[in-house]
N, C-alpha and C. Protein backbone atom coordinates (compact mmCIF):
# COMPACT_ATOMS: atom_id res chain seq x y z
N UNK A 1 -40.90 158.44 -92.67
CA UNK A 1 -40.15 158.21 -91.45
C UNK A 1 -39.54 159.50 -90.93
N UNK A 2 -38.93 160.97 -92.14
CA UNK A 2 -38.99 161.40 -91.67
C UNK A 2 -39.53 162.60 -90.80
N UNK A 3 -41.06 162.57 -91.42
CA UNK A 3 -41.68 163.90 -90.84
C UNK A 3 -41.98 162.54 -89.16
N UNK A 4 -42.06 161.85 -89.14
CA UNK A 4 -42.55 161.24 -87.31
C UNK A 4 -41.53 161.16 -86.67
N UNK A 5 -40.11 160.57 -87.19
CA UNK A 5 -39.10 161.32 -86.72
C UNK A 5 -39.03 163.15 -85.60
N UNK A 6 -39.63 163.84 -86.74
CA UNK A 6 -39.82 165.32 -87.13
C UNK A 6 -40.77 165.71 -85.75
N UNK A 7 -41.52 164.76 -85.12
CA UNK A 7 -42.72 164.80 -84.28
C UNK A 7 -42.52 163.84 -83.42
N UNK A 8 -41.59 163.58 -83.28
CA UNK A 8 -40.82 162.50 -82.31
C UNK A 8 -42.00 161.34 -81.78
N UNK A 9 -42.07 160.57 -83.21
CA UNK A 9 -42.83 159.60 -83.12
C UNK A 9 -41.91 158.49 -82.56
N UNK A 10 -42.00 157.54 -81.58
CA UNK A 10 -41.17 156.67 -81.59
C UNK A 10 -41.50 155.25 -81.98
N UNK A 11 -42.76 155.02 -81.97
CA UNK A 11 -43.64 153.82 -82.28
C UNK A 11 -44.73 154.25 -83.26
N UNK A 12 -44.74 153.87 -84.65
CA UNK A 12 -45.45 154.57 -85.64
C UNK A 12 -46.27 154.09 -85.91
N UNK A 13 -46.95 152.63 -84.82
CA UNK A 13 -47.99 151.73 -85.13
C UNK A 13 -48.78 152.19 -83.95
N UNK A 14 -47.92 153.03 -82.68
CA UNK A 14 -48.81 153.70 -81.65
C UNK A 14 -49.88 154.66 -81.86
N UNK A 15 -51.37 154.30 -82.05
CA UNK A 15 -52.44 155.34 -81.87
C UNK A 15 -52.45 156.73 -81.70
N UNK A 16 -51.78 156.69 -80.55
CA UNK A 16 -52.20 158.10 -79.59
C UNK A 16 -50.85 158.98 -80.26
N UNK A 17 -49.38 158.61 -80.43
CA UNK A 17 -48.39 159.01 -81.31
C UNK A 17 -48.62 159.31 -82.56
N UNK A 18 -49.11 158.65 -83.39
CA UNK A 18 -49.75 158.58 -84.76
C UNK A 18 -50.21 159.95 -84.57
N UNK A 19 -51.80 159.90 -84.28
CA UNK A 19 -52.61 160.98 -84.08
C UNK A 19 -52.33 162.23 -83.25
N UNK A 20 -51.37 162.12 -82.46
CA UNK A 20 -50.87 163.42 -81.78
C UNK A 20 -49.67 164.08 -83.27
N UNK A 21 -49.05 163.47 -83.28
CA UNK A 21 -47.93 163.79 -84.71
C UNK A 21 -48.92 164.73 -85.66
N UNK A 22 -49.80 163.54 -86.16
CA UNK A 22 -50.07 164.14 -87.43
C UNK A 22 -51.22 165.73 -87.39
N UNK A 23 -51.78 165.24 -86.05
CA UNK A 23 -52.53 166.68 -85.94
C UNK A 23 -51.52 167.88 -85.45
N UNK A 24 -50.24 167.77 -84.89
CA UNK A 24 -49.68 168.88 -85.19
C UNK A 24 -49.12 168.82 -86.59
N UNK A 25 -48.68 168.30 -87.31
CA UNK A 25 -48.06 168.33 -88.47
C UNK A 25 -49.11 169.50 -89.37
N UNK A 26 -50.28 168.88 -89.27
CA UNK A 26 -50.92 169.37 -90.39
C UNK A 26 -51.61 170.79 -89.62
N UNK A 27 -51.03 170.76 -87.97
CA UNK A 27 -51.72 172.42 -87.86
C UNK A 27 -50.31 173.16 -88.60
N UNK A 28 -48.85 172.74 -88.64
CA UNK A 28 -47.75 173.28 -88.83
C UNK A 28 -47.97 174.17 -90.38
N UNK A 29 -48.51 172.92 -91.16
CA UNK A 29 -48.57 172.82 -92.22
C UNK A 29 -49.76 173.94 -92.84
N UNK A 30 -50.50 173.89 -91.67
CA UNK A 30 -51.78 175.44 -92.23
C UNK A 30 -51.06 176.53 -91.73
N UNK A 31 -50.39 176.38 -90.61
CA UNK A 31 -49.52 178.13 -90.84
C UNK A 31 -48.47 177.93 -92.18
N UNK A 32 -47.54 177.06 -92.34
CA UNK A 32 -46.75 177.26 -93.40
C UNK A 32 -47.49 177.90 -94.84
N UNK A 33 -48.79 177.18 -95.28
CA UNK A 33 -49.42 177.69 -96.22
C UNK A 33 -50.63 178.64 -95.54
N UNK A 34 -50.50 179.17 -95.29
CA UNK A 34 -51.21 180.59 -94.85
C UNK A 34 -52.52 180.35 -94.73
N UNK A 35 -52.72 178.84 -94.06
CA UNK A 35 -54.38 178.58 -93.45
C UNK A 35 -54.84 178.00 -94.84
N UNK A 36 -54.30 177.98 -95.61
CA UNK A 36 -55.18 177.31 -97.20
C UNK A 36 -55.36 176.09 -96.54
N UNK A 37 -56.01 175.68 -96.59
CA UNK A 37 -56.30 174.02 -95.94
C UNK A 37 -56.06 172.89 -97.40
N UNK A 38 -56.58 173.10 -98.61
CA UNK A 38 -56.50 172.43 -99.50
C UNK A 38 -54.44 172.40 -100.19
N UNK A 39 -53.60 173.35 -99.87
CA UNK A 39 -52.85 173.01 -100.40
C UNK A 39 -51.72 172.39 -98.36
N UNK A 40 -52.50 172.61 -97.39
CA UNK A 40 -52.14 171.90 -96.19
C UNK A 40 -51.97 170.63 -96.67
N UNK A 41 -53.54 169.59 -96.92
CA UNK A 41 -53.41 168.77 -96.90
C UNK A 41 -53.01 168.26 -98.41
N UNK A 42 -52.49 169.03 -99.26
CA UNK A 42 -51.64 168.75 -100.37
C UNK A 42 -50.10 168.27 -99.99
N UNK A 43 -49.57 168.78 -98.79
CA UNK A 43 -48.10 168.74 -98.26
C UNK A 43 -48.35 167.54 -97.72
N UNK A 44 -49.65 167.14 -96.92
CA UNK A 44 -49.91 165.96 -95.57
C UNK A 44 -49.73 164.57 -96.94
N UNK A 45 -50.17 165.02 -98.11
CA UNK A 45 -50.36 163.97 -99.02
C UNK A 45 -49.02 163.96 -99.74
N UNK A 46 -48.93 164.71 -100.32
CA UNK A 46 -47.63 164.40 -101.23
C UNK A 46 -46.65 164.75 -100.91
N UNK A 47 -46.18 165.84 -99.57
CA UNK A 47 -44.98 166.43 -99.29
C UNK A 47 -45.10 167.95 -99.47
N UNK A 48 -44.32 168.92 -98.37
CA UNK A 48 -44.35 170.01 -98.18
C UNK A 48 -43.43 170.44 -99.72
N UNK A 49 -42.35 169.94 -99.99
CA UNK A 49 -41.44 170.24 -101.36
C UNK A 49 -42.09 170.15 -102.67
N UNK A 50 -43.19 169.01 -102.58
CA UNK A 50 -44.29 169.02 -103.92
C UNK A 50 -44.86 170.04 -104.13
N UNK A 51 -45.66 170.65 -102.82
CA UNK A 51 -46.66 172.26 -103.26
C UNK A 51 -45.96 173.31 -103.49
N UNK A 52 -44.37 173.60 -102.76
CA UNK A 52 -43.55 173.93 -102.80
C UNK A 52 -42.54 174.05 -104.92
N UNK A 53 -42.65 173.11 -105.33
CA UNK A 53 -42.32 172.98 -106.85
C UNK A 53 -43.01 173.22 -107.65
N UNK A 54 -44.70 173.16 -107.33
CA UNK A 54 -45.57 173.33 -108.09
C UNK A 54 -45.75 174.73 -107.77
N UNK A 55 -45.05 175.72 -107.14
CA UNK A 55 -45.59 176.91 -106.70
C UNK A 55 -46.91 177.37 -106.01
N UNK A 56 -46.73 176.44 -104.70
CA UNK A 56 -47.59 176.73 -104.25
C UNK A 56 -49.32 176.43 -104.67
N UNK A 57 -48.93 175.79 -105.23
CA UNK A 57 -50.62 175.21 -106.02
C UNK A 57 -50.61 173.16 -105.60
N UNK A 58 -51.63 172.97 -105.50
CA UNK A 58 -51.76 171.19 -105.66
C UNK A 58 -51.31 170.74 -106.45
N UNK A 59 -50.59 169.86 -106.30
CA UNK A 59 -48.97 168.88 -106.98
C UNK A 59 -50.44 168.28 -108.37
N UNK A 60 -49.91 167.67 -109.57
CA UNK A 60 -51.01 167.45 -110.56
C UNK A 60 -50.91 165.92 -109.89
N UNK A 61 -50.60 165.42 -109.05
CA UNK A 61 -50.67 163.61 -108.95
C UNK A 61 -51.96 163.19 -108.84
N UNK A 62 -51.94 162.12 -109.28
CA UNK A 62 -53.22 161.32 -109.17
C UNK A 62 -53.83 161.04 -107.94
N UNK A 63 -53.40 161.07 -106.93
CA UNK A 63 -53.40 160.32 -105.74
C UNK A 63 -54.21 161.58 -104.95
N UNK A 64 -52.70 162.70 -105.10
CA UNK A 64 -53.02 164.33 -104.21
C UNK A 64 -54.50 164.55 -104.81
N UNK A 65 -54.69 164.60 -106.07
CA UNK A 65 -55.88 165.84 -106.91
C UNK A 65 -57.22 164.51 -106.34
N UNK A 66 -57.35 163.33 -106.00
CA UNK A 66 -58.34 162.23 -105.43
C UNK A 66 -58.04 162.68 -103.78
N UNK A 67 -57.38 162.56 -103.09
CA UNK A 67 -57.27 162.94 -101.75
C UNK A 67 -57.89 164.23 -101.40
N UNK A 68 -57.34 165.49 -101.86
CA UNK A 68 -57.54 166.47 -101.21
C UNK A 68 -59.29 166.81 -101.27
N UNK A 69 -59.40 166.78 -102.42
CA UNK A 69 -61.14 166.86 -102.31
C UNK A 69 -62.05 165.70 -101.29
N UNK A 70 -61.42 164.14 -101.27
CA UNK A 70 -62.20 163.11 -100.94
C UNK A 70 -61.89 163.92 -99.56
N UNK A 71 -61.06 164.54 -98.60
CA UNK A 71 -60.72 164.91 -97.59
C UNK A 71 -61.60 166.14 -97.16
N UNK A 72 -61.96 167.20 -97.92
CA UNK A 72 -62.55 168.07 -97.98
C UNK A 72 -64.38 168.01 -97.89
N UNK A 73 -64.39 166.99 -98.86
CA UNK A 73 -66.25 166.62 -98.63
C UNK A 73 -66.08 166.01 -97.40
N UNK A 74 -65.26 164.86 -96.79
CA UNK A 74 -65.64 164.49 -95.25
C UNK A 74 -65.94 165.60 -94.38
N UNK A 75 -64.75 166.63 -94.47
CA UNK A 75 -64.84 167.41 -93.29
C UNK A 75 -66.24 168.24 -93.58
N UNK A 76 -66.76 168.42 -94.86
CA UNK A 76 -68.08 169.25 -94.52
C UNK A 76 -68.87 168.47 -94.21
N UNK A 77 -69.02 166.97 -94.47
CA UNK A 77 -69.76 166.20 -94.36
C UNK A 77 -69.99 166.15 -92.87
N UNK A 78 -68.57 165.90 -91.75
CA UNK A 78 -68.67 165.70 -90.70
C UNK A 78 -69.03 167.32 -89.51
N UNK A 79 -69.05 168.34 -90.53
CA UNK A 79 -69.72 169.74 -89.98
C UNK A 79 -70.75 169.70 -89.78
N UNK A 80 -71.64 169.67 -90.89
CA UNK A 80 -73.09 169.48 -90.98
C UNK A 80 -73.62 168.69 -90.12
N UNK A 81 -72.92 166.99 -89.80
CA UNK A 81 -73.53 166.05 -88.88
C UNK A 81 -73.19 166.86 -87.27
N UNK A 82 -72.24 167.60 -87.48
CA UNK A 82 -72.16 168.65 -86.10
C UNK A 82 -73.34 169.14 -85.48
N UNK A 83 -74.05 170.14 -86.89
CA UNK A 83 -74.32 171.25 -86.67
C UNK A 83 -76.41 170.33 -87.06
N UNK A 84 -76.18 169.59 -87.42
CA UNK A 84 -77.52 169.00 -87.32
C UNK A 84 -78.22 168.64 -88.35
N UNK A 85 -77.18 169.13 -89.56
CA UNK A 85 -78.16 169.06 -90.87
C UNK A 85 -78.02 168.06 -91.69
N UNK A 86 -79.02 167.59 -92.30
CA UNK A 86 -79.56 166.38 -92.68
C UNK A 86 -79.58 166.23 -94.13
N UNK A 87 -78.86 165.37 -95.00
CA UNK A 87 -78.58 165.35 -96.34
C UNK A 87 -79.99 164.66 -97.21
């Protein structure tokens, strides 16, 4: 509640709010970690203070260390279907 707060979400079941929020959040979140994208969406998952305690490395949770990779094969997954290439 409070990072949409943070992104002045006012309706958190609204689409276009949702998705405007969280895609700045997580561009915020690649300058805060210096473009690392894997410990970005380590903060989007577990909290900016988690990567932050762990020094800057992926929090050990069960959830983060299943997310960040399942997140990572989509996006190459959804490059490739960009760029034309065929699995």
């Amino acid at each position: 509640a409070g990072t949409a707060r943070r992104y002045g979400v006012v309706n958190r079941g609204d689409a276009r709010q949702n998705v405007d929020a969280g895609a700045r959040y997580l561009r915020d979140l690649l300058a805060r970690f210096d473009g690392n994208v894997a410990l970005a969406l380590s903060a989007y998952n577990a909290g900016e203070g988690a990567v932050e305690r762990y020094t800057r490395r992926v929090p050990p949770y069960r959830d983060t260390l299943t997310y960040v990779p399942e997140v990572l094969a989509r996006a190459e997954g959804y490059r490739d279907e960009a760029a034309g290439v065929r699995n």
